[in-house]
C-alpha atoms as a PDB file:
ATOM      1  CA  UNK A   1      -3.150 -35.529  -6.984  1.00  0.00           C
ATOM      2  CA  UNK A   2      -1.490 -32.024  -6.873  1.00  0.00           C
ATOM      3  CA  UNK A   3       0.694 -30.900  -5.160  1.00  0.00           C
ATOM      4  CA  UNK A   4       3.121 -27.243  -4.433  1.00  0.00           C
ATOM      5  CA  UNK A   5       5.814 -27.366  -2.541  1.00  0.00           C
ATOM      6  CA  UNK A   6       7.358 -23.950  -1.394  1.00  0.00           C
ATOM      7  CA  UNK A   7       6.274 -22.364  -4.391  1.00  0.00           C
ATOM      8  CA  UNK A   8       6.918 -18.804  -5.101  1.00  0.00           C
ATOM      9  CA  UNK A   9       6.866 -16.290  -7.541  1.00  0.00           C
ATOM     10  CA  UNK A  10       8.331 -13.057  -8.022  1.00  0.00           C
ATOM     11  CA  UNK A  11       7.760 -10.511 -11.073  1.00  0.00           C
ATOM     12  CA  UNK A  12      10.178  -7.959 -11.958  1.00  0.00           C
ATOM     13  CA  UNK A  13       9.655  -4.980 -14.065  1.00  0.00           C
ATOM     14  CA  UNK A  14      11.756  -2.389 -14.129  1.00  0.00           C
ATOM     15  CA  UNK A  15      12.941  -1.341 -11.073  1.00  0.00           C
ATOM     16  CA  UNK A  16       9.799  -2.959  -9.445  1.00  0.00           C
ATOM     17  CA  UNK A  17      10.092  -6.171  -7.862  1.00  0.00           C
ATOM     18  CA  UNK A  18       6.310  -7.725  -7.022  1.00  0.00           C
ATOM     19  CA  UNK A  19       6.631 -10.966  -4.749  1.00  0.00           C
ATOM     20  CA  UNK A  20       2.525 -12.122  -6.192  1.00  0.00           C
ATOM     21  CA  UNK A  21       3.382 -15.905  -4.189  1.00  0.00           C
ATOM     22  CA  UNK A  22       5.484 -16.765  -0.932  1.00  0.00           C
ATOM     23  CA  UNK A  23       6.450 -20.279  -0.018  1.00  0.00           C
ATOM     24  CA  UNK A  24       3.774 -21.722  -0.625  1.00  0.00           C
ATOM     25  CA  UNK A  25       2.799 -25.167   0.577  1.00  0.00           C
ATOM     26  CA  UNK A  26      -0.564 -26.649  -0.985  1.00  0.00           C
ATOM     27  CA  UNK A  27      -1.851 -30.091  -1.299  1.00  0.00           C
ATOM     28  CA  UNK A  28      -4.918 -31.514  -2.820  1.00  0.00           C
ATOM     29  CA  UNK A  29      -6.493 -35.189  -3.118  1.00  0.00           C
ATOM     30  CA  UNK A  30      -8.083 -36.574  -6.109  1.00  0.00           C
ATOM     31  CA  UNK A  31     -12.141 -35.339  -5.904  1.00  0.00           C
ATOM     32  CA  UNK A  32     -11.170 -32.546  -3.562  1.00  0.00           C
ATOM     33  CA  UNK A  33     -13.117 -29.068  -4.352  1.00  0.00           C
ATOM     34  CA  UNK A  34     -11.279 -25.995  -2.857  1.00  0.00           C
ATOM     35  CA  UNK A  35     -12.407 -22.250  -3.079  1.00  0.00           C
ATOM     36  CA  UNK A  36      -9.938 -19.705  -2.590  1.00  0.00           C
ATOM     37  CA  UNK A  37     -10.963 -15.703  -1.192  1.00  0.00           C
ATOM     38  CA  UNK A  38      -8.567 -13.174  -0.401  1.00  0.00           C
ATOM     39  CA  UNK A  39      -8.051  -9.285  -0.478  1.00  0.00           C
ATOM     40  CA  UNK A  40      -7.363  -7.751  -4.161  1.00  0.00           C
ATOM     41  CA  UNK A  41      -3.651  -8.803  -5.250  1.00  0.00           C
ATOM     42  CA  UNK A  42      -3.628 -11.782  -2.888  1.00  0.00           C
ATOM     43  CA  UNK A  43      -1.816 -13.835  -5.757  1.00  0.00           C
ATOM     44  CA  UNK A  44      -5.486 -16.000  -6.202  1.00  0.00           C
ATOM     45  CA  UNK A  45      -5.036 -16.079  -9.844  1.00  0.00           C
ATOM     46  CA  UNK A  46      -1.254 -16.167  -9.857  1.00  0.00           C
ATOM     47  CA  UNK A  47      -1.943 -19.452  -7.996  1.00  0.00           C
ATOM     48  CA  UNK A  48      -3.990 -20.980 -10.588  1.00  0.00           C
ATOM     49  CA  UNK A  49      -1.828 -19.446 -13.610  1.00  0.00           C
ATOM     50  CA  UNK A  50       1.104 -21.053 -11.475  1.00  0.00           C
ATOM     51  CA  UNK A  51      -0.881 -24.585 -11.996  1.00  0.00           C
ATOM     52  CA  UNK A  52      -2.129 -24.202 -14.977  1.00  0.00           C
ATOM     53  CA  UNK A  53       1.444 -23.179 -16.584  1.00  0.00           C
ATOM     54  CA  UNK A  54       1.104 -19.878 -17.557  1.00  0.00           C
ATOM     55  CA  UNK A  55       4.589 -19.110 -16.301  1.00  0.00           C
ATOM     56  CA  UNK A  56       6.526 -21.310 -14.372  1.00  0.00           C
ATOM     57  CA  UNK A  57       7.374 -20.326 -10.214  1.00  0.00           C
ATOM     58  CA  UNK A  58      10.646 -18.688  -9.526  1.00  0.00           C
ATOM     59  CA  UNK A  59      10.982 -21.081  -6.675  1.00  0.00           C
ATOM     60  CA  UNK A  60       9.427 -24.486  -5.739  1.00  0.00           C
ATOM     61  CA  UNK A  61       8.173 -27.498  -7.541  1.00  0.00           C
ATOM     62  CA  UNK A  62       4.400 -28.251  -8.473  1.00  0.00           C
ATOM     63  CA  UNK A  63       3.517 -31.674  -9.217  1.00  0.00           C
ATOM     64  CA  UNK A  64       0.378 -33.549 -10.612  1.00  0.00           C
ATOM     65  CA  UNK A  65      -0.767 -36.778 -10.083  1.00  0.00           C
ATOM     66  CA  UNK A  66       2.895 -37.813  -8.899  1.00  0.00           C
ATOM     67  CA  UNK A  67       4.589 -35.988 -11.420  1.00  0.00           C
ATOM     68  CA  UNK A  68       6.647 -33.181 -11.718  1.00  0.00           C
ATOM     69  CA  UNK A  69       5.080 -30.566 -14.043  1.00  0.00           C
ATOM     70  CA  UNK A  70       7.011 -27.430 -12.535  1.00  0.00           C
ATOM     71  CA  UNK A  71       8.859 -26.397 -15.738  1.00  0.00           C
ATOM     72  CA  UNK A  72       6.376 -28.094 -18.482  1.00  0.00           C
ATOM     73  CA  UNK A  73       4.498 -25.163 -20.309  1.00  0.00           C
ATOM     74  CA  UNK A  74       0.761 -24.585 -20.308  1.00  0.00           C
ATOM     75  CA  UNK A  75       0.074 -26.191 -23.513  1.00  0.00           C
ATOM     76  CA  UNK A  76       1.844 -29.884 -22.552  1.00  0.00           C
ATOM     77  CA  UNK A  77      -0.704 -29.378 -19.565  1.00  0.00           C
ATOM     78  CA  UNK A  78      -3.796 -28.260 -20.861  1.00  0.00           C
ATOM     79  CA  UNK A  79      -4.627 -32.140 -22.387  1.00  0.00           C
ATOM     80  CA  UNK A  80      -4.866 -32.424 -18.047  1.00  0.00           C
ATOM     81  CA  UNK A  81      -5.936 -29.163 -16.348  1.00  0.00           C
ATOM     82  CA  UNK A  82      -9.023 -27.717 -17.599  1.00  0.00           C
ATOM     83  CA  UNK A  83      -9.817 -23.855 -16.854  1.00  0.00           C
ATOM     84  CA  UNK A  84     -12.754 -21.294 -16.585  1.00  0.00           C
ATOM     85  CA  UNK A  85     -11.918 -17.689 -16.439  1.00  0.00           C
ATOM     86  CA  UNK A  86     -13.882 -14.496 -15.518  1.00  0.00           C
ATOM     87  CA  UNK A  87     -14.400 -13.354 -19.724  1.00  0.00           C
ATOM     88  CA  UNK A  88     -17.090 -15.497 -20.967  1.00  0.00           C
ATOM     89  CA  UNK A  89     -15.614 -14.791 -24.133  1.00  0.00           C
ATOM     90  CA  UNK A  90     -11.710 -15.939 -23.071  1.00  0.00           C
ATOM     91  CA  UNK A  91     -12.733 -19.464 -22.630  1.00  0.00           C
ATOM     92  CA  UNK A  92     -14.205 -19.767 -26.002  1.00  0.00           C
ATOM     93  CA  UNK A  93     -13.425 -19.000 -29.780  1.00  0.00           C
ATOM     94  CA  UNK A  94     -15.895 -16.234 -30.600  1.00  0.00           C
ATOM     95  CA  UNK A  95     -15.475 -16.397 -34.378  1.00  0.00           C
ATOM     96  CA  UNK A  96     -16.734 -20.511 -34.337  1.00  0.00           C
ATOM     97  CA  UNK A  97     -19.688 -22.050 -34.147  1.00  0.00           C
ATOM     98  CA  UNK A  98     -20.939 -24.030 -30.735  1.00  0.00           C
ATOM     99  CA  UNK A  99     -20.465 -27.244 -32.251  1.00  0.00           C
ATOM    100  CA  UNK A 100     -16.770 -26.704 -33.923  1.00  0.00           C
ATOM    101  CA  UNK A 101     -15.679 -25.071 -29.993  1.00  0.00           C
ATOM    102  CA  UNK A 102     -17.107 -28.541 -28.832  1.00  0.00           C
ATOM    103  CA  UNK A 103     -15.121 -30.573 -31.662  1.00  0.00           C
ATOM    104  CA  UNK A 104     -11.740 -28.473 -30.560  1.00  0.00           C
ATOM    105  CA  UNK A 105     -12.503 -29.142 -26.979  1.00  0.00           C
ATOM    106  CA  UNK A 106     -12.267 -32.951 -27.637  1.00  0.00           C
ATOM    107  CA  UNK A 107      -8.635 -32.476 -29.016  1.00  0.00           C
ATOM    108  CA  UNK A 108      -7.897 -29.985 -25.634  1.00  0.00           C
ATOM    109  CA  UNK A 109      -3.480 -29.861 -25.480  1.00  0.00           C
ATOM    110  CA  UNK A 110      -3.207 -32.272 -28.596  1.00  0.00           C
ATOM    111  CA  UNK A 111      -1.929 -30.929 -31.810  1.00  0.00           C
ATOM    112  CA  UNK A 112      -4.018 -31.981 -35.405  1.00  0.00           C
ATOM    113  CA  UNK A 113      -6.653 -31.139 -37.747  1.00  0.00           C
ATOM    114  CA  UNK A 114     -10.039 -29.770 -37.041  1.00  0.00           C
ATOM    115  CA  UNK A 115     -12.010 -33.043 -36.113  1.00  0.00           C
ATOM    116  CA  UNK A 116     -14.178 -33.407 -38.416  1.00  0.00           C
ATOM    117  CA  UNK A 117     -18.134 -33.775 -37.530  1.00  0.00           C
ATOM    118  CA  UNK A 118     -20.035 -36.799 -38.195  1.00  0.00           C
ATOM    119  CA  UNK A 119     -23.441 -36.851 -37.573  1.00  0.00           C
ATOM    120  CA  UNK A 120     -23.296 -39.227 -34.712  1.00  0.00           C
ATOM    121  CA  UNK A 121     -20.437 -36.784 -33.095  1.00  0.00           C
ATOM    122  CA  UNK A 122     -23.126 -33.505 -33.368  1.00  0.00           C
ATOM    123  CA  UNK A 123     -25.707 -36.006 -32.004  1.00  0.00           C
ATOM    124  CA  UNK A 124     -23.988 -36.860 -29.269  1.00  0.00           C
ATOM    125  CA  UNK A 125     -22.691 -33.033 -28.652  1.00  0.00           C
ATOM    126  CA  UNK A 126     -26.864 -32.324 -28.843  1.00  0.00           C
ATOM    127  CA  UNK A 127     -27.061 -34.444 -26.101  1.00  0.00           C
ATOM    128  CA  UNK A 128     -24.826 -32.922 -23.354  1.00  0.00           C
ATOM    129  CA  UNK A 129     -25.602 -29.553 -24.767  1.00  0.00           C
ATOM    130  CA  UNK A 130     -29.240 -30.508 -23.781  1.00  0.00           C
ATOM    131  CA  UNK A 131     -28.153 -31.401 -20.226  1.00  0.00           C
ATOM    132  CA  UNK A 132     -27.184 -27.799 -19.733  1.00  0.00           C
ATOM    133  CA  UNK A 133     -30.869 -26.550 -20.209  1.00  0.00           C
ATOM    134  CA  UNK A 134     -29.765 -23.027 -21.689  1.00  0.00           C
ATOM    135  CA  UNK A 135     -31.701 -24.002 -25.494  1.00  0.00           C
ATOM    136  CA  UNK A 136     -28.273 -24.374 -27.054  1.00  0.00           C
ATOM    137  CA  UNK A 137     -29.121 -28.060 -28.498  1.00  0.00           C
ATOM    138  CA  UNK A 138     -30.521 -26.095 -31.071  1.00  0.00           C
ATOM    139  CA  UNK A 139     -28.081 -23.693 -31.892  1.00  0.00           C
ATOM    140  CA  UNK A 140     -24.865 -26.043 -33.045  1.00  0.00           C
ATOM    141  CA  UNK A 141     -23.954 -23.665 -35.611  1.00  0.00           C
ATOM    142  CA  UNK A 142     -24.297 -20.712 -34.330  1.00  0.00           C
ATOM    143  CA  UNK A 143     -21.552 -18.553 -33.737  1.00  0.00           C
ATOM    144  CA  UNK A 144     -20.593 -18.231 -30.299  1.00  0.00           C
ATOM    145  CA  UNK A 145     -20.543 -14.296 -30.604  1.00  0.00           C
ATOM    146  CA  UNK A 146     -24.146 -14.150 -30.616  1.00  0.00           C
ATOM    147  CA  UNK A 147     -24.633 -16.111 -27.460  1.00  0.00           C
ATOM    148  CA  UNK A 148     -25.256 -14.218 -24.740  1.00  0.00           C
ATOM    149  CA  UNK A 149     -22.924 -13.820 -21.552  1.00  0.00           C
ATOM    150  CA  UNK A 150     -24.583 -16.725 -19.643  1.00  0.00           C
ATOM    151  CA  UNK A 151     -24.957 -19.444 -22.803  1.00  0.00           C
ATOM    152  CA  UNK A 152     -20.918 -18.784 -23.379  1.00  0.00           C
ATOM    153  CA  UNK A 153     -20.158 -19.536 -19.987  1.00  0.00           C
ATOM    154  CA  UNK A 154     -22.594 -22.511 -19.691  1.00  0.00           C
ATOM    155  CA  UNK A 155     -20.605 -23.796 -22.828  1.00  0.00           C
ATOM    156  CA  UNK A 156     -16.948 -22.663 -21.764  1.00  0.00           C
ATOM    157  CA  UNK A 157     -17.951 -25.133 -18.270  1.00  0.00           C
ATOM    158  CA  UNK A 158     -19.257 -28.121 -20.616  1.00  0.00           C
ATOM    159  CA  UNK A 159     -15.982 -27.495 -23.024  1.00  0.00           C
ATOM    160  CA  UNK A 160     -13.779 -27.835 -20.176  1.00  0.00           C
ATOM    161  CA  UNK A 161     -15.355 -31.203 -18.332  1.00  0.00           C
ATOM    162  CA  UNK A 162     -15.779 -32.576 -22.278  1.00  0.00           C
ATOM    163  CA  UNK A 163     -12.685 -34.409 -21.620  1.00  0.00           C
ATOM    164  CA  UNK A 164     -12.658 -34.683 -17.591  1.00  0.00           C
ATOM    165  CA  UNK A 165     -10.003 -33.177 -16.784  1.00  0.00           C
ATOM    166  CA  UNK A 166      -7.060 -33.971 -13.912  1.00  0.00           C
ATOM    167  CA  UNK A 167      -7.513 -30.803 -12.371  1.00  0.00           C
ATOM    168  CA  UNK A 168     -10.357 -28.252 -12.790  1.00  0.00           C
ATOM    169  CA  UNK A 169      -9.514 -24.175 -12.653  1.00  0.00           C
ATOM    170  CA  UNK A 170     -12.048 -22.150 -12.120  1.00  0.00           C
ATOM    171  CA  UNK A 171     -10.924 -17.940 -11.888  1.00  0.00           C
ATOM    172  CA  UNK A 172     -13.392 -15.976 -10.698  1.00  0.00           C
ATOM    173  CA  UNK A 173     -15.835 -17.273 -13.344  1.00  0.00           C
ATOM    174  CA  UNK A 174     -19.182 -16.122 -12.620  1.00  0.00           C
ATOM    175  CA  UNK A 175     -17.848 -12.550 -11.584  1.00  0.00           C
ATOM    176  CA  UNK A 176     -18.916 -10.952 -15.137  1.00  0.00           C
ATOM    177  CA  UNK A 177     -22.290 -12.469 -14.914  1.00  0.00           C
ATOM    178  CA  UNK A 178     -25.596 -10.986 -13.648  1.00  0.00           C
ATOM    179  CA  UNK A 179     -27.032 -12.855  -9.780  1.00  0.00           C
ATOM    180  CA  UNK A 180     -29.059 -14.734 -11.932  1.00  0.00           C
ATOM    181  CA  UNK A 181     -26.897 -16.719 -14.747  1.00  0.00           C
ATOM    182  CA  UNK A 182     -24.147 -16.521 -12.224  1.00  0.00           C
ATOM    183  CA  UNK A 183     -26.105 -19.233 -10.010  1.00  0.00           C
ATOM    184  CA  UNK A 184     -27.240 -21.371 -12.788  1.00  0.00           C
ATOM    185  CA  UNK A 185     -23.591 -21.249 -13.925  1.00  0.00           C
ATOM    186  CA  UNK A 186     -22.640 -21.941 -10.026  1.00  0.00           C
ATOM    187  CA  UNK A 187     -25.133 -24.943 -10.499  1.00  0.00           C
ATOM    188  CA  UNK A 188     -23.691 -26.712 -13.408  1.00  0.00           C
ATOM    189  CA  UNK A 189     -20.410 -26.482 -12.233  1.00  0.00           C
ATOM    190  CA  UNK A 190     -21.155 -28.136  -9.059  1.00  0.00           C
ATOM    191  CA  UNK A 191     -22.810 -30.721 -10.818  1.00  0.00           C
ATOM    192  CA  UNK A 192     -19.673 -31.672 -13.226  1.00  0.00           C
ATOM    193  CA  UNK A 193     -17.423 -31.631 -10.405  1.00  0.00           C
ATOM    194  CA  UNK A 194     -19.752 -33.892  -8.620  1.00  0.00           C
ATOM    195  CA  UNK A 195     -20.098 -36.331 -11.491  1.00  0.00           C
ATOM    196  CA  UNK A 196     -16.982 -36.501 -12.384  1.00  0.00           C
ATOM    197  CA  UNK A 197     -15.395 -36.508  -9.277  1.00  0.00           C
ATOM    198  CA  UNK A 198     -13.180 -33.488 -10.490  1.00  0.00           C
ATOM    199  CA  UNK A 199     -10.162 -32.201  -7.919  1.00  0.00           C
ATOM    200  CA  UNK A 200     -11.122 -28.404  -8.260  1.00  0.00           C
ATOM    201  CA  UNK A 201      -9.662 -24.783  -7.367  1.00  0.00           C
ATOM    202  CA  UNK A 202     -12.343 -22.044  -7.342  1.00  0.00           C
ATOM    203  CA  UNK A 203     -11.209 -18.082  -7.041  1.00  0.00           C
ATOM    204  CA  UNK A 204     -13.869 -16.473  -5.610  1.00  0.00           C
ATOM    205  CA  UNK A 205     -14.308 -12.818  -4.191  1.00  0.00           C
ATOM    206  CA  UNK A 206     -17.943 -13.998  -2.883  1.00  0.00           C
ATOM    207  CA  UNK A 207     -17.678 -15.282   0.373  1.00  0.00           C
ATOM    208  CA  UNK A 208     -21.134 -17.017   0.906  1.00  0.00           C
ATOM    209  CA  UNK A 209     -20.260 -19.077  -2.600  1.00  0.00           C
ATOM    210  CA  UNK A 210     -16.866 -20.324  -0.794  1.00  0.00           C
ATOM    211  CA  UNK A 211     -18.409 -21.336   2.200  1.00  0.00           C
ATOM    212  CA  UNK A 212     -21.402 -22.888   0.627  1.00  0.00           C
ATOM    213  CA  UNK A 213     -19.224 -24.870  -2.230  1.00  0.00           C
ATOM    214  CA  UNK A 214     -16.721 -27.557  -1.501  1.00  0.00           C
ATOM    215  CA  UNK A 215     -14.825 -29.632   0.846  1.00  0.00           C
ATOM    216  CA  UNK A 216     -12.097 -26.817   1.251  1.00  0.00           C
ATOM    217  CA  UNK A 217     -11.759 -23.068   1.894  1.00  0.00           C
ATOM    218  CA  UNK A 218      -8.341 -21.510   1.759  1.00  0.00           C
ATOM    219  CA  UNK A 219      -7.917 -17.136   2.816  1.00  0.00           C
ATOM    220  CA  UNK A 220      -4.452 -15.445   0.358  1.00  0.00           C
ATOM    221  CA  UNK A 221      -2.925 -12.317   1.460  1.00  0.00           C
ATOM    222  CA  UNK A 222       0.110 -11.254   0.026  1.00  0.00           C
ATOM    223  CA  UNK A 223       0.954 -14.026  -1.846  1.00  0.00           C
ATOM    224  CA  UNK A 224       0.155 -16.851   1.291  1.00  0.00           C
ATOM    225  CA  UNK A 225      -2.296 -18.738   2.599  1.00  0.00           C
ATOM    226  CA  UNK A 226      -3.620 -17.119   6.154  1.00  0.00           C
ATOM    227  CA  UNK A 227      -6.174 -19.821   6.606  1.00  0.00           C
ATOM    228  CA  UNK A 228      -6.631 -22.798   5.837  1.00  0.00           C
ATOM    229  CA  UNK A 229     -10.771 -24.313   6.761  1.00  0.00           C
ATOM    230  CA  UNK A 230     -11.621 -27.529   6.310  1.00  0.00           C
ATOM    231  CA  UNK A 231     -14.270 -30.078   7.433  1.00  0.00           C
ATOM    232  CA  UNK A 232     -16.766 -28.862  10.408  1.00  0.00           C
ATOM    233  CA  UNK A 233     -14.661 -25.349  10.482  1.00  0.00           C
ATOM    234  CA  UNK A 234     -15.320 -24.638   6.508  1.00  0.00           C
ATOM    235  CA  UNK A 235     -19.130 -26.369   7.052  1.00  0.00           C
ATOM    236  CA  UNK A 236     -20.055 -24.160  10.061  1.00  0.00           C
ATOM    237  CA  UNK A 237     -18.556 -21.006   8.854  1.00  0.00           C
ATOM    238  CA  UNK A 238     -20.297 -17.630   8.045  1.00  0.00           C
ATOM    239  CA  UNK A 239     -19.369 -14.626   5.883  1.00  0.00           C
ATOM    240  CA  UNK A 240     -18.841 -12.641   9.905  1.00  0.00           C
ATOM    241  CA  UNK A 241     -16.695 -15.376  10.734  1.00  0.00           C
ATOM    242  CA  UNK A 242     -14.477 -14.694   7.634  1.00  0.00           C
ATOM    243  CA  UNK A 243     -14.301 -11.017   7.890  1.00  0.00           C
ATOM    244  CA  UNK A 244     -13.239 -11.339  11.417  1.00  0.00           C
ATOM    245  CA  UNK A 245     -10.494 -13.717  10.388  1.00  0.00           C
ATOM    246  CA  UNK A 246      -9.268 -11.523   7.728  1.00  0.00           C
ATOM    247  CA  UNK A 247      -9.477  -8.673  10.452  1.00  0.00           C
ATOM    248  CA  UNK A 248      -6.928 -10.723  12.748  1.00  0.00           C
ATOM    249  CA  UNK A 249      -4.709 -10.886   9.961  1.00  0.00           C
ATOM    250  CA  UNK A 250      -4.814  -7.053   9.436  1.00  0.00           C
ATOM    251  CA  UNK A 251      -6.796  -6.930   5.854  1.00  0.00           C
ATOM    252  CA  UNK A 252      -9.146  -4.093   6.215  1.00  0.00           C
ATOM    253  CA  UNK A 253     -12.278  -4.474   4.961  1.00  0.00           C
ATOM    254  CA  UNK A 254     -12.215  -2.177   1.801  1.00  0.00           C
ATOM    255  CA  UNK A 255      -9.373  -4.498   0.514  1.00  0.00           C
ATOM    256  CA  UNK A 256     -12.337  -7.479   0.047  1.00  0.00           C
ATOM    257  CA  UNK A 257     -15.140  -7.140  -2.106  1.00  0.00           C
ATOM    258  CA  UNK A 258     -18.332  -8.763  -0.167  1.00  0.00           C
ATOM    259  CA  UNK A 259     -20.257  -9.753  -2.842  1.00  0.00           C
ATOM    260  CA  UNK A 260     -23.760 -10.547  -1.489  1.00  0.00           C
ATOM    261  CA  UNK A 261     -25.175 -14.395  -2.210  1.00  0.00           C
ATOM    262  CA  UNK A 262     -26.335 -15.577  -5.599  1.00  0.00           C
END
């Protein structure tokens, strides 16, 4: 499903030369759900902006679902990768109401009009919007500036799955978002990928949510992966366990933020 092969990427500025990804090898099946930790600067969301076509790698070749996508920009991707980042407000359009975000969402990576909105189309957006449980059913037309931090994100999750997506990106998305919306939002994004059978990346500085979510648990540090947990080793493993592992790869503790469970 996707697939890096010796990907890397280097930014220059200046006199400044920043390797953020080294050589990386990655590969992911269709349904599989990976969470990625790592130290500050690890080149986590560098990863995902490297999928999701925000630049393209200086070296390497990605490729999804067979294909190579390794020099196609982010918007002849987006009809296939969905994403989730950290701003509740990013993955939205503030200025619109819920409904018209939900009508644009439909058309995600495909140029047109505004879709227009029949009144079987806002039914049927009433309907998943009910199946979030955060009361915004009854809110189609309200802008999504008012909502609060929580009902934005609970939308920006049901805007991305709207359209299943190929891949699902999710950067660090409950991190702006207090212990308790950050579960529920934790909640219904476990359920879509389970539904749907979504392959997923999760960037994560809690440890407890990595270990507890998904098939797949990959440790960055300076651009690479320095584990790699999977099966019994990701199901068995603790938030000790993972400190300890970081330790034997020389990341010192104040370079992780231990964020305690949701």
């Amino acid at each position: 499903m996707l697939r890096l092969e010796g990907v890397s990427k280097t930014f220059q500025t200046g006199a400044d030369r920043v390797v953020a990804i080294r050589g990386t090898d990655l590969s992911l099946a269709r349904g599989d759900f990976l969470t990625v930790i790592g130290s500050n600067g690890a080149g986590k969301s560098t990863l995902l902006n490297l999928i999701a076509g925000a630049f393209p790698p200086s070296e390497g070749r990605i490729e999804l679902d067979g294909a190579d996508v390794t020099g196609m920009p982010a918007y002849r991707r987006a009809w296939r990768i969905g994403r989730i980042v950290q701003d509740p407000l990013a993955g939205t359009a503030p200025s619109m109401t819920v409904e018209e975000n939900l009508a644009l969402a439909t058309k995600r990576g495909r140029r047109g009009l505004r879709p227009a909105l029949p009144r079987r189309r806002r039914r049927g957006f009433r309907d998943r919007l009910a199946s979030l449980n955060v009361g915004l059913e009854d809110r189609l037309r309200c802008r999504v500036s008012l909502l609060s931090g929580g009902e934005r994100q609970a939308l920006a999750v049901l805007m991305a799955t709207l359209v299943p997506p190929e891949v699902l990106l999710l950067d660090e998305h409950t991190a702006a978002l207090d212990p308790s919306n950050a579960a529920m939002i934790v909640e219904l994004t476990r359920g879509f990928v389970e539904r749907l059978d979504l392959t997923t990346l999760m960037v994560t500085h809690n440890m407890e949510q990595a270990i507890g979510i998904g098939c797949r648990l990959i440790m960055m540090h300076k651009g690479e992966i320095i584990e790699d947990l999977r099966g019994t080793d990701k199901e068995d493993a603790t938030v000790s366990q993972l400190v300890d592992l970081f330790s034997r790869h020389h990341v010192v503790e104040d370079e992780l933020i231990l964020e305690p469970a949701l």
